[in-house]
Protein backbone atom coordinates (compact mmCIF):
# COMPACT_ATOMS: atom_id res chain seq x y z
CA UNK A 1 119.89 35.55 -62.00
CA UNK A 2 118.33 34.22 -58.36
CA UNK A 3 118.33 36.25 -55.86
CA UNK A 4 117.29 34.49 -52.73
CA UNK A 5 114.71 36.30 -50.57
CA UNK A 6 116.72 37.06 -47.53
CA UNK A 7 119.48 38.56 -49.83
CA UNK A 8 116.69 40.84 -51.59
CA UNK A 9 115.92 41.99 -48.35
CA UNK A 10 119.22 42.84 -47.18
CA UNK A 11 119.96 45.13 -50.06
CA UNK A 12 116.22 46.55 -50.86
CA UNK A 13 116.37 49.93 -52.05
CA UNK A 14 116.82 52.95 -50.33
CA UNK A 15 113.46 55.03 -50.18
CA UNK A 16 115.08 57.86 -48.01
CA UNK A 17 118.74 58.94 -47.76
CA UNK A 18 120.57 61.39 -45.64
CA UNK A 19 123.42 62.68 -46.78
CA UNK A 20 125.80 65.01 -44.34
CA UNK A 21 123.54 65.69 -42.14
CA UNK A 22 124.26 68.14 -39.27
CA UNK A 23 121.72 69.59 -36.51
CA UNK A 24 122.73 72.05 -34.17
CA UNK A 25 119.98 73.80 -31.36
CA UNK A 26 121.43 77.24 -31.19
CA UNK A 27 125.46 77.00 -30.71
CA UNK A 28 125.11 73.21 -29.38
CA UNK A 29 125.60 70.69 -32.06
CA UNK A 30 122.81 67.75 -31.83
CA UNK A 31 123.87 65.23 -35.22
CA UNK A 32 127.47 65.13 -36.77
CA UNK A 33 127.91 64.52 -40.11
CA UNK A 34 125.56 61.59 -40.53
CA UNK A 35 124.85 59.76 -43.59
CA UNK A 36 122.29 56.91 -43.82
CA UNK A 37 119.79 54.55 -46.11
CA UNK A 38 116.38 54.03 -45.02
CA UNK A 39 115.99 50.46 -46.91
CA UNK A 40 111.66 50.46 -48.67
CA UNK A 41 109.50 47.94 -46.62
CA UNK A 42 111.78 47.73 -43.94
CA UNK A 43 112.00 48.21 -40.42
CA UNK A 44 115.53 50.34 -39.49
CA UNK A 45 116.12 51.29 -35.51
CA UNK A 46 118.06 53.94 -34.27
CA UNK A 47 119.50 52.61 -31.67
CA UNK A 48 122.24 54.60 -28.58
CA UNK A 49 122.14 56.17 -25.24
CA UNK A 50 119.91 59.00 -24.34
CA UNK A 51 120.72 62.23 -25.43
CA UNK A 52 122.84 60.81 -28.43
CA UNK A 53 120.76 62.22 -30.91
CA UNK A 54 118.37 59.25 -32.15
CA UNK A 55 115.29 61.16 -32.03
CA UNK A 56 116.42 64.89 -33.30
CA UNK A 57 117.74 62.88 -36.40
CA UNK A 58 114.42 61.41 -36.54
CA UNK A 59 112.55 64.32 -36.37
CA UNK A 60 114.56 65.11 -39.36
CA UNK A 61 113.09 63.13 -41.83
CA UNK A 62 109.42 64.82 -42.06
CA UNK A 63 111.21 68.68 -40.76
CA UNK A 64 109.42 68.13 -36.87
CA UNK A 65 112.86 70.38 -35.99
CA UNK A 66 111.01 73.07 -38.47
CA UNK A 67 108.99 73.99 -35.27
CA UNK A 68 112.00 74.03 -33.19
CA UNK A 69 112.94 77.47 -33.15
CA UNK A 70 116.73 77.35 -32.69
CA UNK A 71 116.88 74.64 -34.87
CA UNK A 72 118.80 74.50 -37.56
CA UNK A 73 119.34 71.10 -39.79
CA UNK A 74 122.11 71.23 -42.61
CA UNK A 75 123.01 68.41 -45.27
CA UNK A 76 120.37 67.13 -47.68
CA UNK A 77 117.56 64.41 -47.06
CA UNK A 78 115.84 63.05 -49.88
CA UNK A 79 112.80 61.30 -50.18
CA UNK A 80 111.48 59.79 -53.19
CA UNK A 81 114.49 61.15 -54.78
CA UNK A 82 113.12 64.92 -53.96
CA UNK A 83 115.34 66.88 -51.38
CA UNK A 84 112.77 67.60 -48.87
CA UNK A 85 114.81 70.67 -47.81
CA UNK A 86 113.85 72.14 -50.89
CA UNK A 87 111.93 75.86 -50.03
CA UNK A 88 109.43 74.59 -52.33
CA UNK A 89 108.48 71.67 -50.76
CA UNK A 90 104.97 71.74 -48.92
CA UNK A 91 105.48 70.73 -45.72
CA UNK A 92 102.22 69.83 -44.45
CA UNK A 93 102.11 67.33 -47.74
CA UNK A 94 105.13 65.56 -46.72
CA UNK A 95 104.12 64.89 -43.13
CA UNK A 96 100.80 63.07 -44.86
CA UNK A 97 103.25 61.07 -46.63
CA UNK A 98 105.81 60.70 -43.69
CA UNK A 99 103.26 59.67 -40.85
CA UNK A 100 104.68 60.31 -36.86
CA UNK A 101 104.19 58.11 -33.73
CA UNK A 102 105.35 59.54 -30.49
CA UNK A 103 106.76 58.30 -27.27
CA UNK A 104 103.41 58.87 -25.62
CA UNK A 105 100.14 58.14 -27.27
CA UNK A 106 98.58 61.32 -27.91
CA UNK A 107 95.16 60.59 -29.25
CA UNK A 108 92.72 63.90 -29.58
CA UNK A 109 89.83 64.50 -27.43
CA UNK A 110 87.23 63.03 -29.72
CA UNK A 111 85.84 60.13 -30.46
CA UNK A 112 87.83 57.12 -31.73
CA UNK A 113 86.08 57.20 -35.32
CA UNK A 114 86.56 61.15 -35.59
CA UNK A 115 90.27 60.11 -34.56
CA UNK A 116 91.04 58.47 -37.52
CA UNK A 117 88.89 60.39 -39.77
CA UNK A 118 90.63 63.73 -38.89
CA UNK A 119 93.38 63.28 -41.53
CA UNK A 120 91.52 62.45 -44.22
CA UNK A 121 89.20 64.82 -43.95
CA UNK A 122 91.41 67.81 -44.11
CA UNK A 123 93.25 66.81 -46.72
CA UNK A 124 90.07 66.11 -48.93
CA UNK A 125 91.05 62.03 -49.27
CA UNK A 126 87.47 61.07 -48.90
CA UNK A 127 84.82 61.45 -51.65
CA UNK A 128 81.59 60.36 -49.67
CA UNK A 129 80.69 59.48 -46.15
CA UNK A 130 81.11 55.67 -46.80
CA UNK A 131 84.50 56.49 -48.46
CA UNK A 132 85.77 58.25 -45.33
CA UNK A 133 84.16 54.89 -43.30
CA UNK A 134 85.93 52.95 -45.46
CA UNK A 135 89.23 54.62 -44.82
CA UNK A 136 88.49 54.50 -41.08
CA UNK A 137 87.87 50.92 -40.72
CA UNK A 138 90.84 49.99 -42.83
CA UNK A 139 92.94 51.83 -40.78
CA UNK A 140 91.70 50.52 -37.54
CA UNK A 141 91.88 47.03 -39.00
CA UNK A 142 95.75 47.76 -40.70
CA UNK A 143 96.40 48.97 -36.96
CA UNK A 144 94.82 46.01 -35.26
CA UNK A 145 92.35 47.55 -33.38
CA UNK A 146 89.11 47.41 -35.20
CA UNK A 147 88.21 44.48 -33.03
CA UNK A 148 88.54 45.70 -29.65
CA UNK A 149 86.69 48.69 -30.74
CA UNK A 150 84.41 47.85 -33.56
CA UNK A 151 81.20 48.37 -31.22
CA UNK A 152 82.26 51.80 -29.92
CA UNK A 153 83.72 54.13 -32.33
CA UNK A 154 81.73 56.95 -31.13
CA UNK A 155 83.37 57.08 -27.66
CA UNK A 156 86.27 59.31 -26.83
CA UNK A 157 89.73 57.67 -28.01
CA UNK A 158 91.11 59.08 -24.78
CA UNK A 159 88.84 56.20 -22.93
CA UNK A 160 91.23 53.21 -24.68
CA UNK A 161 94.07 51.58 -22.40
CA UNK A 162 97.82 53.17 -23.00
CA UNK A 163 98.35 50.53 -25.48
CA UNK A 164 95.11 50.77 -28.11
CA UNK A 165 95.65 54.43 -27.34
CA UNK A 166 99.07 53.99 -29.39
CA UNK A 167 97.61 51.53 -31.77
CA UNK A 168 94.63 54.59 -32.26
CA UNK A 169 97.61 56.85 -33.27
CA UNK A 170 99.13 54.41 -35.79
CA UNK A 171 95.71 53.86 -37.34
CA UNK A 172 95.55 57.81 -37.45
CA UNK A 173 98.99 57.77 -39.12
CA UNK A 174 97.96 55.31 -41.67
CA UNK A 175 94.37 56.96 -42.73
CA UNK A 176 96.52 59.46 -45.15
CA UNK A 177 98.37 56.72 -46.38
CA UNK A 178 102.06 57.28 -46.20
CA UNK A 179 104.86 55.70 -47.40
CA UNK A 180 106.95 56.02 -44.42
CA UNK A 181 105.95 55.87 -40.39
CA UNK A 182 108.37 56.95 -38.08
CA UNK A 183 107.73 55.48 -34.37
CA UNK A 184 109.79 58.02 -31.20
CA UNK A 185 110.13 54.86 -28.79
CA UNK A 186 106.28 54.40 -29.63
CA UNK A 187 106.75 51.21 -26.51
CA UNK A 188 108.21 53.55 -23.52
CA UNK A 189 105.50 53.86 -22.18
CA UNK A 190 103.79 50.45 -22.21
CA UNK A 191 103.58 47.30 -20.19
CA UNK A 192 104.82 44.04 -22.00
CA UNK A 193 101.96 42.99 -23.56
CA UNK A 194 101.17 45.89 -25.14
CA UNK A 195 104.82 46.09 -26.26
CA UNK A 196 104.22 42.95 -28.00
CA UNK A 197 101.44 43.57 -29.88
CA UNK A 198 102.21 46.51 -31.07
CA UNK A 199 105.89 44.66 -32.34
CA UNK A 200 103.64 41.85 -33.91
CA UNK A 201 101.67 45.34 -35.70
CA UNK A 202 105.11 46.38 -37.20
CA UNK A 203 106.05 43.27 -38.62
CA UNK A 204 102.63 42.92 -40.18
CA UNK A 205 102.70 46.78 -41.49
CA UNK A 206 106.46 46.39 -43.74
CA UNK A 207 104.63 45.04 -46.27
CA UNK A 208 102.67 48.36 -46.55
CA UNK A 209 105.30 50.91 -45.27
CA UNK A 210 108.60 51.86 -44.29
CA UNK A 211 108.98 52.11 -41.06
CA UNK A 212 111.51 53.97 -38.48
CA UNK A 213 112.02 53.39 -35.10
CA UNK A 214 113.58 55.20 -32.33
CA UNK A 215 114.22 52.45 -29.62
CA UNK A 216 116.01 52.57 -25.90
CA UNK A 217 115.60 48.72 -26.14
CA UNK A 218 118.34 47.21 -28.10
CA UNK A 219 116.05 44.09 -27.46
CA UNK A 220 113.39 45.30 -29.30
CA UNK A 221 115.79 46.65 -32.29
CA UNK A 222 116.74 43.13 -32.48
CA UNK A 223 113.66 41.36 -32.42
CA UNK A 224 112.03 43.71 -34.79
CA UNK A 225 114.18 45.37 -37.25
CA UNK A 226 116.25 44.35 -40.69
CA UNK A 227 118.44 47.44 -40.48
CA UNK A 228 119.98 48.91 -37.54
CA UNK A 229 122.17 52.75 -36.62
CA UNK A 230 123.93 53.12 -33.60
CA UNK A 231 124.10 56.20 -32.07
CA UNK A 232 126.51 57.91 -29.90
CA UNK A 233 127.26 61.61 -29.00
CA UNK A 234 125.49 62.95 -32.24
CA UNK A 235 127.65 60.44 -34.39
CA UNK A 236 126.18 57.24 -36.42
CA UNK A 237 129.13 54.92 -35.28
CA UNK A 238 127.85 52.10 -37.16
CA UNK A 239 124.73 51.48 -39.45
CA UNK A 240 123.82 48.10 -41.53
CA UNK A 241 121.96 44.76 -41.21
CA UNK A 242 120.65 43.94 -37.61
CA UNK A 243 121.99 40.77 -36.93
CA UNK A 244 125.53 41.86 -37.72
CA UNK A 245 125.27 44.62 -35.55
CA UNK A 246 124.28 42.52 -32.66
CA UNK A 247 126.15 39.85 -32.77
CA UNK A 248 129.42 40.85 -35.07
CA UNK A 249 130.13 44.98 -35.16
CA UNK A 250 132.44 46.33 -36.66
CA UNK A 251 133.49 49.13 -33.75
CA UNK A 252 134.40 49.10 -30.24
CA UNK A 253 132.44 51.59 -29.24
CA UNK A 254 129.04 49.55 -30.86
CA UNK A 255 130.32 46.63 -28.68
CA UNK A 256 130.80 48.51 -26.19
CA UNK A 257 127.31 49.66 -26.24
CA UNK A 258 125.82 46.36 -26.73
CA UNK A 259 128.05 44.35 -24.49
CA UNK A 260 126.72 47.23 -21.80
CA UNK A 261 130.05 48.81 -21.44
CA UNK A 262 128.51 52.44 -22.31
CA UNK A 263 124.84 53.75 -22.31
């Protein structure tokens, strides 16, 4: 049987599910009872108001709550088909294999090479010096930056503009090669044309990973995502494929949100 090639991406397999998933900080109750697919080779936004919950949930899916003292996160999460809940699981292994971007580009203070190189290093990835350079440069390259910085990778990352500062921390987040990257509004904090190169990055890097976004912008769920979950008060209202949700939801309350009515 066919299967034309915007079907197969509508219903590519799930490489992460949540099932019943509840988070609470102490007696306050964060996520309700949410349940989602996180589609392989895709791009899914979490979408809502602030304070709805996009980014606890996110923090979720490679146990960033773990260091949240009052914390607690019920329900299962699988990855790979392995409940990452599990006591068991080694935690610092899945965060190599479920990379993190945050809001605000946090680059260490060293140099841009030693940047990139940190993660492979101590997780013993690289079997030789020109192994580990190897690893760098593909990252930097993957995270299109190698260019800007080709000349200079022995100056201080924290010397880049806000925006190759973020695309440093993506390239960090790929040199352990993960399956999955998870991006905390990883464009808050940038002018426009950063925003839009680091967008053109995302669409470029599905073909190598999964990625998650956490997004304020609903513009920037819809220009760069296949799969979008609306958020609101701790609840997914409404999950599926993005151009449905924009343009033909099936709740109010995601009109609502769309049209402007809440947020």
């Amino acid at each position: 049987m066919d299967i034309d090639m915007d079907t197969a991406e509508t219903i590519a397999a799930p490489i992460m599910t949540a099932r019943n998933v509840d988070v609470f900080y102490g007696n306050k109750q964060a996520i309700d009872n949410v349940s989602l697919d996180i589609p392989e080779h895709q791009i899914t936004a979490l979408i809502g108001p602030s304070g709805c919950g996009k980014s606890t949930f996110l923090r979720c899916f490679n146990r960033m709550n773990d260091t949240i003292e009052i914390c607690k996160v019920t329900g299962q999460i699988e990855f790979a088909g392995q409940d990452i809940y599990d006591p068991k699981v080694d935690v610092v292994a899945l965060r190599s294999r479920i990379g993190m971007v945050f809001q605000k580009a946090n680059p260490f203070p060293k140099s841009i090479f030693e940047n990139v190189a940190y993660g492979p290093r101590i997780h013993g990835m690289a079997e030789s010096k020109d192994h580990l350079e190897d690893i760098v440069i593909t990252s930097l390259k993957r995270a299109g930056l190698y260019d800007e910085v080709s000349d200079r990778l022995d100056e201080p990352g924290t010397g880049l503009s806000g925006g190759q500062q973020q695309r440093l921390c993506i390239a960090r987040a790929i040199a352990v090669d993960p399956q999955i990257i998870l991006m905390d509004e990883p464009c808050s904090a940038l002018d426009p044309i950063a925003t839009a190169i680091i967008e053109e990055l995302m669409e470029s890097m599905k073909e190598n990973y999964t990625i998650v976004i956490v997004t304020h912008s609903m513009q920037q769920a819809a220009r760069v995502s296949q799969q979008t979950a609306f958020f609101h008060l701790g609840e997914l209202v409404e999950s599926g494929d993005t151009e449905a949700i924009f343009t033909n939801p099936e709740q109010e309350r995601t009109q609502n949100y769309i049209s402007g009515r809440i947020g």
